[in-house]
PDB file of N, CA and C in Angstrom:
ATOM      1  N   UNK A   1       6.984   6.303  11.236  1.00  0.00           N
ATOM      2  CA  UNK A   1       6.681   7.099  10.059  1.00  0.00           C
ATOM      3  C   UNK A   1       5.207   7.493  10.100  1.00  0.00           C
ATOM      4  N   UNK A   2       5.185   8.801  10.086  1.00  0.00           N
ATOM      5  CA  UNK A   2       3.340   8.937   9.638  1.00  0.00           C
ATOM      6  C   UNK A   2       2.765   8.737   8.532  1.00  0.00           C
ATOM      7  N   UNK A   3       1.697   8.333   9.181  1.00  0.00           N
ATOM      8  CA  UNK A   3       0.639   7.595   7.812  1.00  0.00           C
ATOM      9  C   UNK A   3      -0.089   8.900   6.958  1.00  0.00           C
ATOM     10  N   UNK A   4      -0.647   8.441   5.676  1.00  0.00           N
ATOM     11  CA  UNK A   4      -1.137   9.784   4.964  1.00  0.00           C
ATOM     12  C   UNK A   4      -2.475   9.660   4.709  1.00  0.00           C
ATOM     13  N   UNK A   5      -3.250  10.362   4.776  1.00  0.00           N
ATOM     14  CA  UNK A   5      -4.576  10.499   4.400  1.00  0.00           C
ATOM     15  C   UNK A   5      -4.968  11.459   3.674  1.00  0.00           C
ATOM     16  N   UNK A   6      -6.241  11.078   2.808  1.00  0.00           N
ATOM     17  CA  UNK A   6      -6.898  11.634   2.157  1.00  0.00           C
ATOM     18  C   UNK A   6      -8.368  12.187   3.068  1.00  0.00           C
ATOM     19  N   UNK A   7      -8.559  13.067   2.560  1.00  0.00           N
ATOM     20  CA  UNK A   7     -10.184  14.071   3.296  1.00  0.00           C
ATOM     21  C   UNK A   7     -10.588  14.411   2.743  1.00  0.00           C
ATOM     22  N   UNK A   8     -11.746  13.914   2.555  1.00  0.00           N
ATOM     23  CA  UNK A   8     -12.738  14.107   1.198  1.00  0.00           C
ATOM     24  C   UNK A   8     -13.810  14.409   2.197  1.00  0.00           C
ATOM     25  N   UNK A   9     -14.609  15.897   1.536  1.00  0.00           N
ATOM     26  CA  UNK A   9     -15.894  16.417   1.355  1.00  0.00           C
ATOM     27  C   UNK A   9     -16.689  16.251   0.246  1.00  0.00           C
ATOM     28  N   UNK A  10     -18.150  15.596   0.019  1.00  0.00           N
ATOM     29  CA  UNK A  10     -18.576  15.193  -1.142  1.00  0.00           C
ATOM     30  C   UNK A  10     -20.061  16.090  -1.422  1.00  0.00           C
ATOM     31  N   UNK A  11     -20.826  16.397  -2.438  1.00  0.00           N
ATOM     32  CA  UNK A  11     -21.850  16.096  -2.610  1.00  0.00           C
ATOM     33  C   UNK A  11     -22.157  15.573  -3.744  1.00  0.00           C
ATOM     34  N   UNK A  12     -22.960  14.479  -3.316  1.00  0.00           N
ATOM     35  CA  UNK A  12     -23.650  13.927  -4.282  1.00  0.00           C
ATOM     36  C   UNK A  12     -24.810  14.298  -5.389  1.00  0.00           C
ATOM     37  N   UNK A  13     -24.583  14.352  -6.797  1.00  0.00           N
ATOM     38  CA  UNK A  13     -25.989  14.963  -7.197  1.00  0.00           C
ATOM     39  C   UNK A  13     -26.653  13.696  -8.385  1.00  0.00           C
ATOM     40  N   UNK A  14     -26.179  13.102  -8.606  1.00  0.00           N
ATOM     41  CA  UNK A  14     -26.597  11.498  -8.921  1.00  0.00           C
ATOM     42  C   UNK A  14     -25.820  10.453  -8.459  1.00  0.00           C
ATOM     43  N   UNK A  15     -27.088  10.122  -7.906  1.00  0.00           N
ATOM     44  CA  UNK A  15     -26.415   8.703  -7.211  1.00  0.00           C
ATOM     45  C   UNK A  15     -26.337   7.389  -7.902  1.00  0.00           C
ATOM     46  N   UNK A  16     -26.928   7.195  -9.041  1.00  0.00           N
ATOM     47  CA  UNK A  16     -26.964   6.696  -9.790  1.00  0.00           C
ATOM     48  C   UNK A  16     -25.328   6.697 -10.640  1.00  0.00           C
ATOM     49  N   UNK A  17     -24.728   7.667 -10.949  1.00  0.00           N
ATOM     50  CA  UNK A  17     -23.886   7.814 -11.865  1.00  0.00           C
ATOM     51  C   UNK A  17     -22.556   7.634 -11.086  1.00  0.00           C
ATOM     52  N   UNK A  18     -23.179   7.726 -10.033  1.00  0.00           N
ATOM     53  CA  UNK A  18     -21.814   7.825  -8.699  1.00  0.00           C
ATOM     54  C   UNK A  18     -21.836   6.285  -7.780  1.00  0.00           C
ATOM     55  N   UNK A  19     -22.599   5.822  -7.956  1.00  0.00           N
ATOM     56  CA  UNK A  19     -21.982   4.274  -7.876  1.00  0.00           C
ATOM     57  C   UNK A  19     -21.078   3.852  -8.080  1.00  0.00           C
ATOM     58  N   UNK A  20     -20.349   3.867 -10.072  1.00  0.00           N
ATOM     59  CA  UNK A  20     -19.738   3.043 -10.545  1.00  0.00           C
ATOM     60  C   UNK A  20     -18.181   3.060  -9.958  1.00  0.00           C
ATOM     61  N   UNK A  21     -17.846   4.522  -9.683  1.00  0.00           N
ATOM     62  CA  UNK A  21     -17.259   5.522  -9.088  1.00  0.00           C
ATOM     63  C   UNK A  21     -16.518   4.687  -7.444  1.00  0.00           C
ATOM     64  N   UNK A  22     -18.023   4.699  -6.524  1.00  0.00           N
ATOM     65  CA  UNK A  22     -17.578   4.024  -5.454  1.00  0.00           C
ATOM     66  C   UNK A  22     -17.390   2.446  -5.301  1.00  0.00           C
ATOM     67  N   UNK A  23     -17.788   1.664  -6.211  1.00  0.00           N
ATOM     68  CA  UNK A  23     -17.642   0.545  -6.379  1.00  0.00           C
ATOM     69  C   UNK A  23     -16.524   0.138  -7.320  1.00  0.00           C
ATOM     70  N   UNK A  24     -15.641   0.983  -7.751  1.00  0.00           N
ATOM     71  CA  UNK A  24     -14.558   0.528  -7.884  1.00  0.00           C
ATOM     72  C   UNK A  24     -12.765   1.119  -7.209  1.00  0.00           C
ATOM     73  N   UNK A  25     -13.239   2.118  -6.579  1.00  0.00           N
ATOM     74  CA  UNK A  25     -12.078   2.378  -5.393  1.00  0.00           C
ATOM     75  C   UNK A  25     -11.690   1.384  -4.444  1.00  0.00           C
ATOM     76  N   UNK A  26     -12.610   0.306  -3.819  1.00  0.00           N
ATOM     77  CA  UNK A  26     -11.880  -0.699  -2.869  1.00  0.00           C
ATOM     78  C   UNK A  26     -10.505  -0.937  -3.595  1.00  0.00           C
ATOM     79  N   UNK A  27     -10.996  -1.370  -4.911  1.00  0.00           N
ATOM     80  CA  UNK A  27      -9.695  -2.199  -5.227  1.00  0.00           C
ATOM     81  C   UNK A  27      -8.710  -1.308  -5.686  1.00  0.00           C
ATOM     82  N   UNK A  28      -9.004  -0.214  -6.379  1.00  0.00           N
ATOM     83  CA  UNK A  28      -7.573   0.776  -6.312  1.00  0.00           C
ATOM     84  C   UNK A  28      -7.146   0.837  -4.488  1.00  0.00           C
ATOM     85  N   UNK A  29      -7.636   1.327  -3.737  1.00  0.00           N
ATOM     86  CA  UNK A  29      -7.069   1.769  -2.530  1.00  0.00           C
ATOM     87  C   UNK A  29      -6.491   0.420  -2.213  1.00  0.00           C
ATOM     88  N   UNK A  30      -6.690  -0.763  -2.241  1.00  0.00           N
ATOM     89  CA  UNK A  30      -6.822  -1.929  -1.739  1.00  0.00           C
ATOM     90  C   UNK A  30      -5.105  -2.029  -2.221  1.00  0.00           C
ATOM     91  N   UNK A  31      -4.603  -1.685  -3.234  1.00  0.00           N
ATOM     92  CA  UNK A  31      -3.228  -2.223  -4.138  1.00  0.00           C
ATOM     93  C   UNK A  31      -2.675  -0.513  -3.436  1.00  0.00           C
ATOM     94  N   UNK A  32      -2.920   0.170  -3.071  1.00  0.00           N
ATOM     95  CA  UNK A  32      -1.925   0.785  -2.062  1.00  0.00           C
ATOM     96  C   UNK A  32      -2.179   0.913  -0.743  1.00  0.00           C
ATOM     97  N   UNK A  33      -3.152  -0.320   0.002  1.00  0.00           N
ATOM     98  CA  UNK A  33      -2.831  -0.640   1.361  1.00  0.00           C
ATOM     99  C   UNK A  33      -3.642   0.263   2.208  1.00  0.00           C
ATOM    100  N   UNK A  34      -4.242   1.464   1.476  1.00  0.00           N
ATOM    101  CA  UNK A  34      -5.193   1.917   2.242  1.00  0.00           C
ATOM    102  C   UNK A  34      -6.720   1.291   2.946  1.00  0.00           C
ATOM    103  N   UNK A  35      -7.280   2.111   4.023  1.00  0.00           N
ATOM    104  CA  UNK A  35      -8.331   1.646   4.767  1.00  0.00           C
ATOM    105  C   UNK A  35      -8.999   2.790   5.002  1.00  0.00           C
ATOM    106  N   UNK A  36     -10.160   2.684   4.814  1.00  0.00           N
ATOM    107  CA  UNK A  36     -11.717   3.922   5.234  1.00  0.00           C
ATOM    108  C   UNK A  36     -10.927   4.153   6.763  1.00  0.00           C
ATOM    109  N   UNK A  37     -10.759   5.335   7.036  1.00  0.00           N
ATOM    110  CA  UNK A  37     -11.335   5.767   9.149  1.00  0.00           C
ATOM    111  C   UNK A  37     -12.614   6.187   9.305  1.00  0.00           C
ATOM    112  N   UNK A  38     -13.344   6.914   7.732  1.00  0.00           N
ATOM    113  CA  UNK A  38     -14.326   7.640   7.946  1.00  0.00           C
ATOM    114  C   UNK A  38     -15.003   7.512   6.610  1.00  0.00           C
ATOM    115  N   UNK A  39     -16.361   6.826   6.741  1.00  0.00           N
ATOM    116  CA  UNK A  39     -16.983   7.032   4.976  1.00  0.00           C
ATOM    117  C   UNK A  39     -18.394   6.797   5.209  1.00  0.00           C
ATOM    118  N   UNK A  40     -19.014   7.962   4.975  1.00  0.00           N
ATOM    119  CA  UNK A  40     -19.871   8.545   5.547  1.00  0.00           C
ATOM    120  C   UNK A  40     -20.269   8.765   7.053  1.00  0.00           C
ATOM    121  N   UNK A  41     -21.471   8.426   7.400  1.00  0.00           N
ATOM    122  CA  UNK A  41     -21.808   8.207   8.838  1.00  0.00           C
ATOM    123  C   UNK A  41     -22.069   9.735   9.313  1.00  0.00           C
ATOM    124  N   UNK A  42     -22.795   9.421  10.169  1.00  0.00           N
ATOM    125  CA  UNK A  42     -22.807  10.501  11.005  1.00  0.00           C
ATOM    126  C   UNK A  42     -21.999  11.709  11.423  1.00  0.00           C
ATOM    127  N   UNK A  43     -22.799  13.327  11.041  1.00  0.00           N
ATOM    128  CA  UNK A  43     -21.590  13.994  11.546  1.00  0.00           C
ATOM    129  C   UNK A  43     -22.512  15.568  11.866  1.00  0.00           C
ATOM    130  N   UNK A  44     -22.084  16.381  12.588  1.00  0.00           N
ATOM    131  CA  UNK A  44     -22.781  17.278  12.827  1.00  0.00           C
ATOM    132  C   UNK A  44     -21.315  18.746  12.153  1.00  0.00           C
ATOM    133  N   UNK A  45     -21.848  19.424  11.759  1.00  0.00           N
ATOM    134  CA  UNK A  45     -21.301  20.735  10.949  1.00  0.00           C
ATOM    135  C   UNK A  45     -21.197  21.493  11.939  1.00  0.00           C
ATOM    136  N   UNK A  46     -19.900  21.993  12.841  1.00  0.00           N
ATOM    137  CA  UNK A  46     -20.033  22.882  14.276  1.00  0.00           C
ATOM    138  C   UNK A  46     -19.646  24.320  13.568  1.00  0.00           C
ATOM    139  N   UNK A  47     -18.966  24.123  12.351  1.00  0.00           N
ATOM    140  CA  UNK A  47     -18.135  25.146  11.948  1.00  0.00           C
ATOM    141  C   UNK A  47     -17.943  25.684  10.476  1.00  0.00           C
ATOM    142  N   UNK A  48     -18.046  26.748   9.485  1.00  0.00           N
ATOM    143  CA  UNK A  48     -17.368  26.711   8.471  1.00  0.00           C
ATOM    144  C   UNK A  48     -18.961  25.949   7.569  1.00  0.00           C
ATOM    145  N   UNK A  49     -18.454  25.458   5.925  1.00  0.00           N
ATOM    146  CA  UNK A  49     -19.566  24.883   5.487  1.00  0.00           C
ATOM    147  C   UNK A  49     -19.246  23.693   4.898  1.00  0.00           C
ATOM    148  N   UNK A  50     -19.932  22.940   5.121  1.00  0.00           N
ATOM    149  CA  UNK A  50     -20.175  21.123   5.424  1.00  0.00           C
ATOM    150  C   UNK A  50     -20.824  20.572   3.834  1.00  0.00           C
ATOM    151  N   UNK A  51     -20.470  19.510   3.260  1.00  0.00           N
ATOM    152  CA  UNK A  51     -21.151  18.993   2.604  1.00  0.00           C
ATOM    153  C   UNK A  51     -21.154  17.685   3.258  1.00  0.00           C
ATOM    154  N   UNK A  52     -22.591  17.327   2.173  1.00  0.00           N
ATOM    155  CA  UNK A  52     -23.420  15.753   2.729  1.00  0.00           C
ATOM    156  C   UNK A  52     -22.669  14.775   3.002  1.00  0.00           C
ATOM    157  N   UNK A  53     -21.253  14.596   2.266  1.00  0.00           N
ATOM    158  CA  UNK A  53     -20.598  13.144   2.534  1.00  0.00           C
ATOM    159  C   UNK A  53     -19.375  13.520   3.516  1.00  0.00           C
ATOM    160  N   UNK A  54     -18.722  12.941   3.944  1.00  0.00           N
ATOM    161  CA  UNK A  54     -17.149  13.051   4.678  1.00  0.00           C
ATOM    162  C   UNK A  54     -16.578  11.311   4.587  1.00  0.00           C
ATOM    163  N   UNK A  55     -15.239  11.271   4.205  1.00  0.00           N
ATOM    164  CA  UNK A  55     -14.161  10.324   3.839  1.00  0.00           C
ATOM    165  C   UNK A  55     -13.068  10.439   4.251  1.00  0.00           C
ATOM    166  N   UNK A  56     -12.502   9.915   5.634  1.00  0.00           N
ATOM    167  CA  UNK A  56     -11.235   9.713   5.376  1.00  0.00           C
ATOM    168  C   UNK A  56     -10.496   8.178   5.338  1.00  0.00           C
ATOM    169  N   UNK A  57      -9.392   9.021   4.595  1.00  0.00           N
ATOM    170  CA  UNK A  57      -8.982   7.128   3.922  1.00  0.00           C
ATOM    171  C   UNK A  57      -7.041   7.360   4.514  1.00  0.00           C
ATOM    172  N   UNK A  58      -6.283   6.047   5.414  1.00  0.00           N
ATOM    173  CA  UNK A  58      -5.780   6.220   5.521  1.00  0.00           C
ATOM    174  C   UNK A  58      -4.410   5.398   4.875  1.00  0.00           C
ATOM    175  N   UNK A  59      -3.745   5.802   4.624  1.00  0.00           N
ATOM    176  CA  UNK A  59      -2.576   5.200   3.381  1.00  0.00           C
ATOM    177  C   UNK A  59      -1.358   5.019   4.801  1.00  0.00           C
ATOM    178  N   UNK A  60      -0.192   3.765   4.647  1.00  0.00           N
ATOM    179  CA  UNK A  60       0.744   3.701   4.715  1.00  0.00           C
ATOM    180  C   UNK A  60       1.621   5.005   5.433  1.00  0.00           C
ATOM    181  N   UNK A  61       1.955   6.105   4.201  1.00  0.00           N
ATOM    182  CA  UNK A  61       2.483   6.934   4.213  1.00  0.00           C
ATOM    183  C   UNK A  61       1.739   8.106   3.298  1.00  0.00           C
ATOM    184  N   UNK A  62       2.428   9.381   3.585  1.00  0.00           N
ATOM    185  CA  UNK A  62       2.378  10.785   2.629  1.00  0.00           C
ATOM    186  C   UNK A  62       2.402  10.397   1.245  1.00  0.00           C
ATOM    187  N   UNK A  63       3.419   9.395   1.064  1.00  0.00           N
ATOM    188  CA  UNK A  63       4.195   9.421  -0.764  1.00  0.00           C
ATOM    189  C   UNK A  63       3.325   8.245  -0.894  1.00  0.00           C
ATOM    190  N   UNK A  64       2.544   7.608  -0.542  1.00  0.00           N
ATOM    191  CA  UNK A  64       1.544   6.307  -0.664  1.00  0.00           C
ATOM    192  C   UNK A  64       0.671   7.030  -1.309  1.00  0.00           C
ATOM    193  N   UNK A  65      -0.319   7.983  -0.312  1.00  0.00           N
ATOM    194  CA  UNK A  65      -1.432   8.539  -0.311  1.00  0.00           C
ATOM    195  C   UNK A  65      -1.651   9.302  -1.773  1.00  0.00           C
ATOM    196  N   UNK A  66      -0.188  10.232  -2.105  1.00  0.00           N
ATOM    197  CA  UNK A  66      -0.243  11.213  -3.261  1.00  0.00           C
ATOM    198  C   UNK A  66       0.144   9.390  -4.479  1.00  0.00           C
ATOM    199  N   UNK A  67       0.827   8.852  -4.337  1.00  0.00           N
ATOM    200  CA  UNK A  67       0.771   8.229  -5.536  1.00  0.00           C
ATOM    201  C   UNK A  67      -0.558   7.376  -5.723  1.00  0.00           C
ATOM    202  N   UNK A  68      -1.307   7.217  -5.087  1.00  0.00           N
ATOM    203  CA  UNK A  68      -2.835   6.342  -4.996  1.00  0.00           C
ATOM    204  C   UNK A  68      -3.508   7.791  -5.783  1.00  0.00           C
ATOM    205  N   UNK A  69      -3.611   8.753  -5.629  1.00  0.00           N
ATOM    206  CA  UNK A  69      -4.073   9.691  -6.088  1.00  0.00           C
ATOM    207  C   UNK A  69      -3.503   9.856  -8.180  1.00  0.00           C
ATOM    208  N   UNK A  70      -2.153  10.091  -7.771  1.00  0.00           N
ATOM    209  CA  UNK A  70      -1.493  10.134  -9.126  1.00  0.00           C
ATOM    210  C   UNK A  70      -1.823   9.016  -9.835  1.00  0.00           C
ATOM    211  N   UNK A  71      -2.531   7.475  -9.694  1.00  0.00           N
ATOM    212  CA  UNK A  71      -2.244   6.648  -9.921  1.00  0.00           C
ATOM    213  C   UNK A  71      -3.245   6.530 -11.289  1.00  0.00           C
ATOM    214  N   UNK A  72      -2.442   5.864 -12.451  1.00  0.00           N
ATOM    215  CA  UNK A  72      -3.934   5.715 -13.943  1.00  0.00           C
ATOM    216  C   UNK A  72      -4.784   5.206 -13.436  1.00  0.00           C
ATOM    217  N   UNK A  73      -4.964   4.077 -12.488  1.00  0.00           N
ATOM    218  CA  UNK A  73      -6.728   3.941 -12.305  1.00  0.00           C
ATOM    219  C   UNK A  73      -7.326   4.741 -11.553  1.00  0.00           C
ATOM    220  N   UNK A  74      -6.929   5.482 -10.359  1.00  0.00           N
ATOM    221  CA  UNK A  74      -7.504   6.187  -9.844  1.00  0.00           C
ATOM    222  C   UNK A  74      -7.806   7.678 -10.650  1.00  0.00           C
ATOM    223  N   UNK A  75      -7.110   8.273 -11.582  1.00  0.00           N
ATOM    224  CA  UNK A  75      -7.452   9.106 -12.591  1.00  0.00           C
ATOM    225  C   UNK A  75      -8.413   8.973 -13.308  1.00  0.00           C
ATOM    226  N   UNK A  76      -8.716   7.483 -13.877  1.00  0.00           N
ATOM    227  CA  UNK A  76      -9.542   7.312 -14.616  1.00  0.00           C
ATOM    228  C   UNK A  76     -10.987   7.164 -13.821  1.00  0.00           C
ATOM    229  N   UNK A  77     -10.997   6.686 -12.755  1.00  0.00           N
ATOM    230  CA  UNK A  77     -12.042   7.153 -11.832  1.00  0.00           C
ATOM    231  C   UNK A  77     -12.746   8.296 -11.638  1.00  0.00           C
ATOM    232  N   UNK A  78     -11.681   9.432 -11.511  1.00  0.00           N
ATOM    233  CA  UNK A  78     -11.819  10.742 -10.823  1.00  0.00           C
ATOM    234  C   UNK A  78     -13.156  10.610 -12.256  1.00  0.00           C
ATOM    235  N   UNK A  79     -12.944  10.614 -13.225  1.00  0.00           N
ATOM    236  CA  UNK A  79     -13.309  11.154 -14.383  1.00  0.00           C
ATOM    237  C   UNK A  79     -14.980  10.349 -14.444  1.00  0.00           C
ATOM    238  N   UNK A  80     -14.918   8.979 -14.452  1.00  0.00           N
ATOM    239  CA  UNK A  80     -16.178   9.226 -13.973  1.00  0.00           C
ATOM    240  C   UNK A  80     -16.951   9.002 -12.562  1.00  0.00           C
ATOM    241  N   UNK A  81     -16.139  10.122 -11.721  1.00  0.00           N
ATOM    242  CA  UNK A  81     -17.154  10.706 -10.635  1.00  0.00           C
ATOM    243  C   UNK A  81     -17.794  11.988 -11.091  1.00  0.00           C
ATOM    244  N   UNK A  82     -16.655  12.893 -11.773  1.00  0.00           N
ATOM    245  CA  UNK A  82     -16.766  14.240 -11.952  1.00  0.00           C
ATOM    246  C   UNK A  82     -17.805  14.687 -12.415  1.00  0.00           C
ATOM    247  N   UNK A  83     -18.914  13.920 -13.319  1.00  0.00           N
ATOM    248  CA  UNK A  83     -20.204  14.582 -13.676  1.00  0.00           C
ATOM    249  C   UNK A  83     -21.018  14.378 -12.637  1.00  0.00           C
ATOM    250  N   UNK A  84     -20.629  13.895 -11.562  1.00  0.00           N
ATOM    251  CA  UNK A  84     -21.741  13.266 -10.791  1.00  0.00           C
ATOM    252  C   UNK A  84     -21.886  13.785  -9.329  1.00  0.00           C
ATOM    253  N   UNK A  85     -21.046  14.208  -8.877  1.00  0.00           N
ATOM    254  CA  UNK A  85     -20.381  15.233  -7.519  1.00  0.00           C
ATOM    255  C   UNK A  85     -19.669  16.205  -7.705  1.00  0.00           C
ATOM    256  N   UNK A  86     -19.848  16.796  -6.784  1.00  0.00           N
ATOM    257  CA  UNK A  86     -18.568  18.086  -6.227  1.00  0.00           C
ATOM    258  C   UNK A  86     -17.830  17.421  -4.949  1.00  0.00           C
ATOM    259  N   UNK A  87     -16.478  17.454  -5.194  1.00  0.00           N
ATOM    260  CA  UNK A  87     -15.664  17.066  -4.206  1.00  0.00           C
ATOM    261  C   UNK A  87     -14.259  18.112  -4.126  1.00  0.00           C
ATOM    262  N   UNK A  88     -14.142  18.103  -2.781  1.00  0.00           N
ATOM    263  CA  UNK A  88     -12.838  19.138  -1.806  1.00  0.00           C
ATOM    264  C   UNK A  88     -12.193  17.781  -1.253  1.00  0.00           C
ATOM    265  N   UNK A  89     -11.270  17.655  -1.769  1.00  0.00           N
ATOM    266  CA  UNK A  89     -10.245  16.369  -1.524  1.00  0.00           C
ATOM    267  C   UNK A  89      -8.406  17.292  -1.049  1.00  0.00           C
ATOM    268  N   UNK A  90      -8.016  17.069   0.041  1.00  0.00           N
ATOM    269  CA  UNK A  90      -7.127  16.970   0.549  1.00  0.00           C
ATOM    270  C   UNK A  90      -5.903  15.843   0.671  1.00  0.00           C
ATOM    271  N   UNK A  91      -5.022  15.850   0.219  1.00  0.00           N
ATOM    272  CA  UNK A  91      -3.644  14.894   0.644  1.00  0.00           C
ATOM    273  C   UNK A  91      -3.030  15.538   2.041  1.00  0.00           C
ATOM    274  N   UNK A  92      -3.080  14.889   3.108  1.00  0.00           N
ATOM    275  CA  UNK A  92      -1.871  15.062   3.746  1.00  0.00           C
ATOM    276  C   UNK A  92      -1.152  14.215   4.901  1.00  0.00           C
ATOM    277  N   UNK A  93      -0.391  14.621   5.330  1.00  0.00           N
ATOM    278  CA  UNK A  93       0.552  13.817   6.461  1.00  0.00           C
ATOM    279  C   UNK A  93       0.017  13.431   7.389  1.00  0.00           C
ATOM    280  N   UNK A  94      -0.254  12.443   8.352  1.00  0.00           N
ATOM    281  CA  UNK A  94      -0.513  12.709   9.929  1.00  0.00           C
ATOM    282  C   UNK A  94       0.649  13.345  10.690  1.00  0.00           C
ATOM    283  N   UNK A  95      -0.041  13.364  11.987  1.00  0.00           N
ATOM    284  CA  UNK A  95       1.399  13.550  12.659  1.00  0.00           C
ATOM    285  C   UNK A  95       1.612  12.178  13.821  1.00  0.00           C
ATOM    286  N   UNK A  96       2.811  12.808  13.497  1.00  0.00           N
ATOM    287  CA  UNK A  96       3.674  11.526  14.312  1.00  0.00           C
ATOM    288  C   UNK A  96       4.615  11.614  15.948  1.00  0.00           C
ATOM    289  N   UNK A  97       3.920  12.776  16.383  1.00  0.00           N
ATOM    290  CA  UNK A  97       4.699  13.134  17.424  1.00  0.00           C
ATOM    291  C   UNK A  97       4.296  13.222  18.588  1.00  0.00           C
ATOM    292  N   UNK A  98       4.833  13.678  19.812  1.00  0.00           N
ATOM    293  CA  UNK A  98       3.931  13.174  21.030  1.00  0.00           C
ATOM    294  C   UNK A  98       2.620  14.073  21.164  1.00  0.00           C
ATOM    295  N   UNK A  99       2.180  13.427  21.957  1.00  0.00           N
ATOM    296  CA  UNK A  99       0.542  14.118  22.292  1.00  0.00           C
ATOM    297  C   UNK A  99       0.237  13.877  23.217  1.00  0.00           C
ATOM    298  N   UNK A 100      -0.779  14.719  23.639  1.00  0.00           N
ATOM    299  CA  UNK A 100      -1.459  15.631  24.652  1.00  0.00           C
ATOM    300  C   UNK A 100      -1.468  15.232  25.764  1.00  0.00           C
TER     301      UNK A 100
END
């Protein structure tokens, strides 16, 4: 089965207000089994336009990933990140098939 991830582009414009924000997602993601592949770190922009942060988080499955999203604590989160960043957040599938 393929696993689902989230892809998050961030910028930060208080970091202060956006703490509370990242310090309490472990434990939502944590109760649907997800794990960071990518949260922050290093990255160079080859293409297209880039913001300061990059996240990917990988879930179980597709229907994992969207219900961690749908989920009341993670809603109540979104809400207070939202004064504090701009974020381009993606749900989707991996793939699961042969390669290259």
């Amino acid at each position: 089965m393929a696993k689902g991830y989230w892809i998050g582009r961030v910028d930060v414009h208080n970091d202060e207000g956006f703490k509370p924000y990242s310090a309490a997602n472990p434990a939502i993601l944590k109760k649907f089994g997800a794990r960071y592949v990518v949260r922050g770190g290093k990255f160079t922009g080859v293409e297209g336009e880039s913001r300061a942060r990059n996240v990917v988080i990988e879930f179980p499955d597709y229907e994992t990933a969207l219900a961690c999203y749908r989920s009341p604590e993670y809603q109540e989160n979104i809400k207070v990140r939202q004064p504090h960043s701009i974020v381009d957040l993606i749900i989707i599938e991996g793939f699961d098939g042969p390669q290259p």
